[in-house]
C-alpha atoms as a PDB file:
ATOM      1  CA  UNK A   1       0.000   0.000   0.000  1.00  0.00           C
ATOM      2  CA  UNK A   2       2.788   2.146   0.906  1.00  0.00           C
ATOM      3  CA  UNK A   3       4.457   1.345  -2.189  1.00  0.00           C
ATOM      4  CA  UNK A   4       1.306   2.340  -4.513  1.00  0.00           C
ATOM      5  CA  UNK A   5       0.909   5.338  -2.802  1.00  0.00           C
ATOM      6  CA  UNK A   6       4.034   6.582  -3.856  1.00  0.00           C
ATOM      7  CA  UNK A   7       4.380   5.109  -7.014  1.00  0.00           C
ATOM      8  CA  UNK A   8       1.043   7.304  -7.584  1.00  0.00           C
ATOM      9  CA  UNK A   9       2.655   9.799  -5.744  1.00  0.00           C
ATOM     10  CA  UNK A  10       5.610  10.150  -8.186  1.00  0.00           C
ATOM     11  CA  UNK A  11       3.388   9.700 -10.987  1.00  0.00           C
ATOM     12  CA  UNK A  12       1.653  12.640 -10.167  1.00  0.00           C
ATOM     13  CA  UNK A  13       4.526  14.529 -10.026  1.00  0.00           C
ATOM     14  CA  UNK A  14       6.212  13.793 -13.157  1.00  0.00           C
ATOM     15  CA  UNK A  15       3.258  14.535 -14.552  1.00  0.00           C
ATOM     16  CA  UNK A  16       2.709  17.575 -13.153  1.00  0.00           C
ATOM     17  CA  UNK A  17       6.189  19.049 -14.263  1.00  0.00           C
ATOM     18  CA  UNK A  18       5.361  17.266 -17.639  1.00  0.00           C
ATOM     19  CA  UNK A  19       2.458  19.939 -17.537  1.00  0.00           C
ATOM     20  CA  UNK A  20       4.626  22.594 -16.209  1.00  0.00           C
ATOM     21  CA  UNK A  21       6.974  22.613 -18.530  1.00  0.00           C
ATOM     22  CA  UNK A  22       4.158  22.342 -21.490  1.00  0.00           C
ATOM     23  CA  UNK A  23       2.808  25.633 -19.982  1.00  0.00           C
ATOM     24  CA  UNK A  24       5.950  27.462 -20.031  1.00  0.00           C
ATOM     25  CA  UNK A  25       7.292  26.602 -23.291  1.00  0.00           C
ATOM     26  CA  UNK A  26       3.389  27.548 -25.055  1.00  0.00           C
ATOM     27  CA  UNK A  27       3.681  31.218 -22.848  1.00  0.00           C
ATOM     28  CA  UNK A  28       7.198  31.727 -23.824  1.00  0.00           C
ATOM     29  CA  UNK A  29       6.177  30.854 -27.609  1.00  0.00           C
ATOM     30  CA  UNK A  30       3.014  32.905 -27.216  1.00  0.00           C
ATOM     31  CA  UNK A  31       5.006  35.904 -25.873  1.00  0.00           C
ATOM     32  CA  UNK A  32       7.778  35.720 -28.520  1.00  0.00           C
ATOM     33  CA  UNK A  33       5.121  35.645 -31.142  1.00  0.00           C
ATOM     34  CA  UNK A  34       3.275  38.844 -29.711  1.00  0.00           C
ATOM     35  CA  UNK A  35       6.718  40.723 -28.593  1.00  0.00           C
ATOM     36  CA  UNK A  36       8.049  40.536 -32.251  1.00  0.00           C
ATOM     37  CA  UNK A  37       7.845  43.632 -34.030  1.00  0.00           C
ATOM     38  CA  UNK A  38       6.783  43.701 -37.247  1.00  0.00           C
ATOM     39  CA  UNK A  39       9.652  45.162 -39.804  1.00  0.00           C
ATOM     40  CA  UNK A  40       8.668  49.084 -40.650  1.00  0.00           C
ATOM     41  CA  UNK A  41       7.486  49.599 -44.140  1.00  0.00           C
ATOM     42  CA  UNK A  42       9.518  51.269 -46.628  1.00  0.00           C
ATOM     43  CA  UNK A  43       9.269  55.021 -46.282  1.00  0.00           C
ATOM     44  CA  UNK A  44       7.859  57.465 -49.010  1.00  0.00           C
ATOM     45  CA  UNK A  45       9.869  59.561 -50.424  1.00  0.00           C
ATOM     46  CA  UNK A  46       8.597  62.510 -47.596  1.00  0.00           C
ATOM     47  CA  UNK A  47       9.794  60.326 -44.999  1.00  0.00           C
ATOM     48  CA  UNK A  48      12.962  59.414 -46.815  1.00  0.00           C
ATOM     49  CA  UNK A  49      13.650  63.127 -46.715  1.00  0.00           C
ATOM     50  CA  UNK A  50      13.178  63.438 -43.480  1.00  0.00           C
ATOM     51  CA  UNK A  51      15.066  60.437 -42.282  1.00  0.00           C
ATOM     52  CA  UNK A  52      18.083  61.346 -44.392  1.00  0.00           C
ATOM     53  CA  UNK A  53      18.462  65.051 -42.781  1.00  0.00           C
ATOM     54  CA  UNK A  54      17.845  63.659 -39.422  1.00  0.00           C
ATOM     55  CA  UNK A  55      20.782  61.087 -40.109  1.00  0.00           C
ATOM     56  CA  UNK A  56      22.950  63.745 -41.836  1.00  0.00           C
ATOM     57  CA  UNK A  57      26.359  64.345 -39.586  1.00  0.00           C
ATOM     58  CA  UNK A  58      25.458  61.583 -37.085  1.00  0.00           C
ATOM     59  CA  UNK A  59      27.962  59.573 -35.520  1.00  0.00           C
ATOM     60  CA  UNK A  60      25.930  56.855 -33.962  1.00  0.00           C
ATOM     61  CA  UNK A  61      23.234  55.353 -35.666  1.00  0.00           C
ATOM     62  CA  UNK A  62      21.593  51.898 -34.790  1.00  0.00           C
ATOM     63  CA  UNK A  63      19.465  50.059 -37.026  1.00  0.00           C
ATOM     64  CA  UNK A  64      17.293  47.256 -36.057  1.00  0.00           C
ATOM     65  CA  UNK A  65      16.049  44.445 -37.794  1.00  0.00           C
ATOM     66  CA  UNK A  66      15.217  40.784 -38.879  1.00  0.00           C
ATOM     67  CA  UNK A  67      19.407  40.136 -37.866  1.00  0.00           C
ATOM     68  CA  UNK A  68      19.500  42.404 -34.471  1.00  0.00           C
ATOM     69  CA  UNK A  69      20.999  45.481 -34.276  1.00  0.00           C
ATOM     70  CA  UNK A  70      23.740  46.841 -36.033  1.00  0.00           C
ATOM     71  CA  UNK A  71      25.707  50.049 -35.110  1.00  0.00           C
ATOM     72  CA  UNK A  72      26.561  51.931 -38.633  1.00  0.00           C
ATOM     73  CA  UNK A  73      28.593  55.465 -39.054  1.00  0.00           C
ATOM     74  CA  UNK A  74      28.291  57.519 -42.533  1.00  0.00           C
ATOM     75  CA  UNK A  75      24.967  56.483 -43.521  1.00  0.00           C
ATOM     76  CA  UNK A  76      22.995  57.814 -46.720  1.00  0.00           C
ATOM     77  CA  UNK A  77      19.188  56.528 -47.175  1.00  0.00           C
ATOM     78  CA  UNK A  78      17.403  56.036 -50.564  1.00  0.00           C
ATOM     79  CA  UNK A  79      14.742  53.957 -51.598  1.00  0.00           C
ATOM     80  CA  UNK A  80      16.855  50.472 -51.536  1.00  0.00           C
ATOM     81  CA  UNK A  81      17.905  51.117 -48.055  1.00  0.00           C
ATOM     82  CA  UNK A  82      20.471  52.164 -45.675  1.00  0.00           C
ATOM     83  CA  UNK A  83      23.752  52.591 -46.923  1.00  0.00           C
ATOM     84  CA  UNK A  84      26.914  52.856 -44.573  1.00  0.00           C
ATOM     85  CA  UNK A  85      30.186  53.770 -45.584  1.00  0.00           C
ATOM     86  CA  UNK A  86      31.602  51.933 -41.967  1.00  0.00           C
ATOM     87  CA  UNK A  87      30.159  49.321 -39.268  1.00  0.00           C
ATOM     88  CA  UNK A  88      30.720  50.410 -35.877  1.00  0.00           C
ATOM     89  CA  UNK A  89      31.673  47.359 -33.896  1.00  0.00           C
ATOM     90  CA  UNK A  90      31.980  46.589 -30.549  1.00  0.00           C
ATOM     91  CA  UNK A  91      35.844  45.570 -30.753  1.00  0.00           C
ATOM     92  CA  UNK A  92      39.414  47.039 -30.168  1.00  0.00           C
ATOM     93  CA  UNK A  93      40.235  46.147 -33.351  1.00  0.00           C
ATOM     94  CA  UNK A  94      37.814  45.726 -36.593  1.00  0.00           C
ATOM     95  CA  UNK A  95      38.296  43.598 -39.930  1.00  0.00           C
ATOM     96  CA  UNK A  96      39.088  45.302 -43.090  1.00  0.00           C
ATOM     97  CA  UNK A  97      35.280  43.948 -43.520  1.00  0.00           C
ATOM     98  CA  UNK A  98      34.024  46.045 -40.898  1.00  0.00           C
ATOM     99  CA  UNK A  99      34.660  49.020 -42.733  1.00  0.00           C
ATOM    100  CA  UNK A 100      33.311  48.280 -46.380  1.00  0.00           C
ATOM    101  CA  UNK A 101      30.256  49.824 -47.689  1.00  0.00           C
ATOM    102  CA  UNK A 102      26.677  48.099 -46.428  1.00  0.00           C
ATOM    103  CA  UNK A 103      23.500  48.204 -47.591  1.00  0.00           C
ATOM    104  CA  UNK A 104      20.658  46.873 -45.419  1.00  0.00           C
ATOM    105  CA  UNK A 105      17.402  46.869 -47.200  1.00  0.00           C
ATOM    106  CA  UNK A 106      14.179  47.992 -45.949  1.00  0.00           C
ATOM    107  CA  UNK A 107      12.812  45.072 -46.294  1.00  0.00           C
ATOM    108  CA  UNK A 108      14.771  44.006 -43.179  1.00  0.00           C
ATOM    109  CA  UNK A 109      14.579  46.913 -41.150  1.00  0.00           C
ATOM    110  CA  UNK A 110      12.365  47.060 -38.182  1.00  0.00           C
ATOM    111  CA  UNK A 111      13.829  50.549 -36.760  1.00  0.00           C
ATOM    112  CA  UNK A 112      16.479  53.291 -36.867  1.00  0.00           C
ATOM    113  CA  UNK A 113      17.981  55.048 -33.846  1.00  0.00           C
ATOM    114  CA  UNK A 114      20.507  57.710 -33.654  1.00  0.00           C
ATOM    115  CA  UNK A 115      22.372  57.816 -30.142  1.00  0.00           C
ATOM    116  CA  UNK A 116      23.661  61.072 -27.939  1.00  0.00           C
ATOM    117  CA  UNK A 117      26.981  60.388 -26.630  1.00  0.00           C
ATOM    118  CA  UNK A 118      27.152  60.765 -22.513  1.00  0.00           C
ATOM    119  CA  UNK A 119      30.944  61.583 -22.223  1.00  0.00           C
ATOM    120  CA  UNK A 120      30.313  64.345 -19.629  1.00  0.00           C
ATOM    121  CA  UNK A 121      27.571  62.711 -17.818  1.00  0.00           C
ATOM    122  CA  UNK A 122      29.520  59.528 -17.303  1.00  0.00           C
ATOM    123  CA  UNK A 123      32.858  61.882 -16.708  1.00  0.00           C
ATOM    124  CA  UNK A 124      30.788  63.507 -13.978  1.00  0.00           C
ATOM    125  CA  UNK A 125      29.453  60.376 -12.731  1.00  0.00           C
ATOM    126  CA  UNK A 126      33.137  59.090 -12.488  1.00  0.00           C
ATOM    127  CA  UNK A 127      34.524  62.104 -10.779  1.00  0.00           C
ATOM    128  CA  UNK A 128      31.847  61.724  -8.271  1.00  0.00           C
ATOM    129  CA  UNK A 129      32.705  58.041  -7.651  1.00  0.00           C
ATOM    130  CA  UNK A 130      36.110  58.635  -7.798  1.00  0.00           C
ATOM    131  CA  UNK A 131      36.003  61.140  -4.935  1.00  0.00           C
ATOM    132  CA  UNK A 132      34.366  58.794  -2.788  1.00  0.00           C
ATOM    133  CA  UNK A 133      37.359  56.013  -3.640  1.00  0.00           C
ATOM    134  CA  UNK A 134      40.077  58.771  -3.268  1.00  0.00           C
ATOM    135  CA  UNK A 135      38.557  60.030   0.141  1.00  0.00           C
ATOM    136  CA  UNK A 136      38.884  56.542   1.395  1.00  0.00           C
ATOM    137  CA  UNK A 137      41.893  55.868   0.420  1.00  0.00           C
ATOM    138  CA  UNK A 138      43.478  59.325   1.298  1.00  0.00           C
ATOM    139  CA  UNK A 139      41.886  58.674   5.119  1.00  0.00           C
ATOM    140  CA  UNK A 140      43.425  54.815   5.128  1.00  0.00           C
ATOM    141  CA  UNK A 141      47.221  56.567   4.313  1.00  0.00           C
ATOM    142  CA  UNK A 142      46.330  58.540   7.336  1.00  0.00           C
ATOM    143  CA  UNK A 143      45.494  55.923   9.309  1.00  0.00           C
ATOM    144  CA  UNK A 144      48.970  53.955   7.673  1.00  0.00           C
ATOM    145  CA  UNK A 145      51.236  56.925   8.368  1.00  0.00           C
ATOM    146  CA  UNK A 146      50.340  57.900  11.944  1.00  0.00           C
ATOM    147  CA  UNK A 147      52.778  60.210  12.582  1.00  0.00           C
ATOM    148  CA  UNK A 148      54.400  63.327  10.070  1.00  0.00           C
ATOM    149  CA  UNK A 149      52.696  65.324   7.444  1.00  0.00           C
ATOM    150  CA  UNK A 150      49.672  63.677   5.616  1.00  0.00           C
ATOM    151  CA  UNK A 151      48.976  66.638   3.545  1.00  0.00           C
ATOM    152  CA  UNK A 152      50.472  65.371   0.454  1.00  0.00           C
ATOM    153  CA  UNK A 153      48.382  62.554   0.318  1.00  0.00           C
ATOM    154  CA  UNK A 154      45.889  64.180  -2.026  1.00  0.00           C
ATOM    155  CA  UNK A 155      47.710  65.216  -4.264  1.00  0.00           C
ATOM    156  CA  UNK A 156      49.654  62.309  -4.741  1.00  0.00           C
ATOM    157  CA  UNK A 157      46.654  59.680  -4.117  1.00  0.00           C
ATOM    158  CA  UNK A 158      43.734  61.605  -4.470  1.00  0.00           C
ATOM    159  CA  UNK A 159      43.747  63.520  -7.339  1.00  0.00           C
ATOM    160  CA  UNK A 160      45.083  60.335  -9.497  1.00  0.00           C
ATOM    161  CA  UNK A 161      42.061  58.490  -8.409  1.00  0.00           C
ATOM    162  CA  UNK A 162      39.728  61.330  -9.014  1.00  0.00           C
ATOM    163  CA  UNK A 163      41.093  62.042 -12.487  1.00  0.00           C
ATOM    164  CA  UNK A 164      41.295  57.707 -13.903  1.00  0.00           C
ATOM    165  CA  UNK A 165      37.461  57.552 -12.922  1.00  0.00           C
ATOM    166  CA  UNK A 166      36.367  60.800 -14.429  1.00  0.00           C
ATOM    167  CA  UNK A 167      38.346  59.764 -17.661  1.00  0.00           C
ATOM    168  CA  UNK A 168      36.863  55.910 -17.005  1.00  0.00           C
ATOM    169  CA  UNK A 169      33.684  57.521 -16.537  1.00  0.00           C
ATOM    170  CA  UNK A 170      33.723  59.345 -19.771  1.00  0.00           C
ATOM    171  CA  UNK A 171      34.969  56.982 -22.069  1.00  0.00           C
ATOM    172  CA  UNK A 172      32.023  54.838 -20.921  1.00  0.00           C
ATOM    173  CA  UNK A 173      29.359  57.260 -21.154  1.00  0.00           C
ATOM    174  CA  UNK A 174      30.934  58.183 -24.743  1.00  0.00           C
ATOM    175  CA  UNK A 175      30.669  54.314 -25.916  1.00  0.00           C
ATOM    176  CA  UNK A 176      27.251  53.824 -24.475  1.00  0.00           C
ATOM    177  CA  UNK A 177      24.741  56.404 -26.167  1.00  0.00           C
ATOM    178  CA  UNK A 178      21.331  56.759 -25.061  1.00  0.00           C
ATOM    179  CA  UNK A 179      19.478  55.669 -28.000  1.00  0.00           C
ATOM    180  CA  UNK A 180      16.392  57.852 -30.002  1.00  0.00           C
ATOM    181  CA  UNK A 181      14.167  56.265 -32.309  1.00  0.00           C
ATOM    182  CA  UNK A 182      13.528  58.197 -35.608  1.00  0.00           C
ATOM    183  CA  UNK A 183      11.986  55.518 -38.165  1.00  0.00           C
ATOM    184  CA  UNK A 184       9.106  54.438 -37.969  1.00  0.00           C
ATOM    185  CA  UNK A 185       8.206  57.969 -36.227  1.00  0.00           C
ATOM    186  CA  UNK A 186       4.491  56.257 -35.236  1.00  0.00           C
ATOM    187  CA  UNK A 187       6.200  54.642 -32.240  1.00  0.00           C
ATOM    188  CA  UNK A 188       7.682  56.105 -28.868  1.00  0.00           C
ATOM    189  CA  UNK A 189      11.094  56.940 -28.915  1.00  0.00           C
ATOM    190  CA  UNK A 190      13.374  55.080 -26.568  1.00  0.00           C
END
């Protein structure tokens, strides 16, 4: 009796994760089905326009599509896509490849963002971090050297500190742009 009980008892079980996992793998489908985008439309030649002087003289521009996102500098737009006369990449170094001319088509594009670089908000940001790291370790010399002159300890740890994090901080906030939507215009930007 025991042993029927749970024999039943595991039987429910497995069957219940059985369902379980059923349940999550339909949601998850259902969700990726519903959370896809569809790709935008080509534009008109108004919008084309409009796209191509917003674009003009930007630096960081982000198209997204039916293969991800891609980060492309130079771009031109006409009616067979977006061209790019270099691929931004996130890499020390880049492939000769990564700098021929692209086109991606319309037909795969889902949306086009331009990004504002943060240098001085991240440079900021760093400073203020770096501060708190240089106060800290300005007040543990102090606490090192207990006797004699601790005055020079700023400017010989402190500043250092302060000055790597604000440049830290910048380059970061430079590589990382906040990103703007611009085509299709009918949805919110980012």
């Amino acid at each position: 009796m025991v042993l029927s009980t749970t024999g039943r008892a595991r039987a429910n079980g497995a069957h219940a994760s059985a369902v379980h996992a059923l349940a999550c793998a339909a949601v998850t489908v259902a969700c990726g089905w519903v959370a896809t985008p569809a790709l935008a439309a080509t534009p008109d030649d108004a919008e084309l326009a409009s796209l191509a002087a917003r674009l003009s003289g930007q630096s960081h521009v982000r198209v997204l599509g039916s293969f991800g996102a891609r980060q492309l500098g130079a771009v031109s737009v006409d009616a067979a896509g977006i061209h790019a006369t270099s691929v931004s990449r996130p890499a020390l170094v880049a492939s000769r490849d990564a700098m021929e001319p692209t086109l991606v088509p319309w037909a795969e594009i889902r949306a086009v963002e331009v990004g504002r670089p943060r240098g001085l908000e991240g440079a900021i940001g760093g400073a203020a971090v770096g501060s708190l790291l240089a106060l800290g370790a300005v007040e543990s010399f102090k606490n090192v050297v207990k006797e004699g002159d601790t005055s020079r300890a700023w400017p010989v740890i402190g500043i250092p500190i302060i000055g790597a994090t604000a440049v830290l901080g910048g380059w970061l906030g430079h590589t990382s742009p906040q990103w703007q939507q611009v085509y299709p215009t009918t949805m919110a930007a980012r």
